[in-house]
Protein backbone atom coordinates (compact mmCIF):
# COMPACT_ATOMS: atom_id res chain seq x y z
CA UNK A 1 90.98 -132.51 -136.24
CA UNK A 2 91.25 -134.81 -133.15
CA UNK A 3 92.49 -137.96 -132.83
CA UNK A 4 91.43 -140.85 -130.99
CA UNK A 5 93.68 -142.07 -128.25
CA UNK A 6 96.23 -144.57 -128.82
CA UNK A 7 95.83 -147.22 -125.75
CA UNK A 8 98.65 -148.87 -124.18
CA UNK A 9 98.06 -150.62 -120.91
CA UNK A 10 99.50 -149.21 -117.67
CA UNK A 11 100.29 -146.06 -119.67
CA UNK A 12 99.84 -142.28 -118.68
CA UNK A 13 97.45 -140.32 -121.58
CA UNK A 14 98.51 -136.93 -122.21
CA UNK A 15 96.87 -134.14 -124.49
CA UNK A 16 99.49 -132.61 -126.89
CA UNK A 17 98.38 -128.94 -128.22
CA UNK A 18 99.76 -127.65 -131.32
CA UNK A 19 99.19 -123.85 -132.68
CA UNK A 20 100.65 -121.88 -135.32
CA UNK A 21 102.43 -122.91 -138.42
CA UNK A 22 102.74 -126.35 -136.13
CA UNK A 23 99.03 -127.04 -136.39
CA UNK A 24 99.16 -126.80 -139.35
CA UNK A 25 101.84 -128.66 -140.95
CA UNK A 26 100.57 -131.57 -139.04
CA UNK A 27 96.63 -130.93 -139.81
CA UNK A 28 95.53 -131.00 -136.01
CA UNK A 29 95.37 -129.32 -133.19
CA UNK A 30 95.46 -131.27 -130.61
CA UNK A 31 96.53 -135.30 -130.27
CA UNK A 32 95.31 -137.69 -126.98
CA UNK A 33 97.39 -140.48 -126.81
CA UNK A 34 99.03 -143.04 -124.33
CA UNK A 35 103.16 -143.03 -123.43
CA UNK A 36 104.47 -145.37 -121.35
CA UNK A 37 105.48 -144.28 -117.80
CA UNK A 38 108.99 -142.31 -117.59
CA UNK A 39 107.99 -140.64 -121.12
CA UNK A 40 110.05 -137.59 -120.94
CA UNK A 41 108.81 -134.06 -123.13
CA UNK A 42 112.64 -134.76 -124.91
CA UNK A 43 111.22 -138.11 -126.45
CA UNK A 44 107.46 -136.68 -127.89
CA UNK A 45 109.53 -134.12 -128.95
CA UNK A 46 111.81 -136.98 -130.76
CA UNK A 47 108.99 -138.50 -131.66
CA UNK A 48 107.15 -136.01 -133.76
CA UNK A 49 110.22 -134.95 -134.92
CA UNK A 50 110.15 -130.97 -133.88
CA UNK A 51 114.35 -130.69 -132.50
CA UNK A 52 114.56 -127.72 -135.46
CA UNK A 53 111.40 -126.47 -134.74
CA UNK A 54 113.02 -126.17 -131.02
CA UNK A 55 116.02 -124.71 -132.41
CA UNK A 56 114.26 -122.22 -134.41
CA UNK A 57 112.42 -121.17 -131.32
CA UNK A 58 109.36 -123.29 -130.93
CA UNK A 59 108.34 -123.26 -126.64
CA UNK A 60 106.84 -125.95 -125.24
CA UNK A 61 104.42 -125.77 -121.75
CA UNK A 62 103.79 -128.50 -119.68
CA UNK A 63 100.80 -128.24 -117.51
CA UNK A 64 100.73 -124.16 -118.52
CA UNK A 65 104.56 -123.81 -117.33
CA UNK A 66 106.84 -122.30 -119.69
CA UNK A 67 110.24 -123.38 -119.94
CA UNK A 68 110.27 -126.62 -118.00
CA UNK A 69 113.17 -129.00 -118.88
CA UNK A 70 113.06 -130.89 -121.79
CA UNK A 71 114.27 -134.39 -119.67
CA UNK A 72 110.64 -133.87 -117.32
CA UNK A 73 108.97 -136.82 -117.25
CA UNK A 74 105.09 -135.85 -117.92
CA UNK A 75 102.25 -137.31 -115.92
CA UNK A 76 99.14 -138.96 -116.40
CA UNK A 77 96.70 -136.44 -117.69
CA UNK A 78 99.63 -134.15 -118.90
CA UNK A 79 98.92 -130.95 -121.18
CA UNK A 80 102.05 -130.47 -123.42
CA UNK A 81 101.57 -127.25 -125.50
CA UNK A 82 103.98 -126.63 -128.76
CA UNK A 83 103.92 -123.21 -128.88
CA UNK A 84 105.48 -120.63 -131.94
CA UNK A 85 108.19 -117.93 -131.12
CA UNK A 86 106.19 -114.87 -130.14
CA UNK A 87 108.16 -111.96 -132.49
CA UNK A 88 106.62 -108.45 -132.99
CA UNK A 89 107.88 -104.61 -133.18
């Protein structure tokens, strides 16, 4: 399920990409919405309330780069991918 953008004026859009057990607790894949400039990945990630998901190992990608810091402050356009801990034997 996609959502339609939220609009707020002078705002960068991003793209948010959820997969895994993430998609589907929250029913979508993928959210387009509007932040206001000097939105950093630490407050989306605030915002849609994933700090334990973090903490349990959940990586997030910004713009396809792994492991960028949390405090980053994404860009108009922006891809932010929540991704699940990769496990395996």
């Amino acid at each position: 399920m996609v959502t339609k953008p939220e609009s707020i004026d002078g705002a960068v859009k991003v793209k948010l990409l959820f997969f895994g057990p993430l998609a589907e607790k929250l029913n979508q894949r993928t959210i387009e919405l509007s932040l206001l400039h000097g939105t950093t990945i630490n407050q989306i990630i605030d915002r849609f309330e994933l700090k334990s998901m973090i903490s349990g190992g959940l990586v997030v990608a910004l713009d396809g780069e792994i492991g960028v810091d949390f405090d980053t402050e994404v860009k108009d356009s922006s891809e932010i991918a929540f991704l699940p801990p990769v496990s395996g034997g």
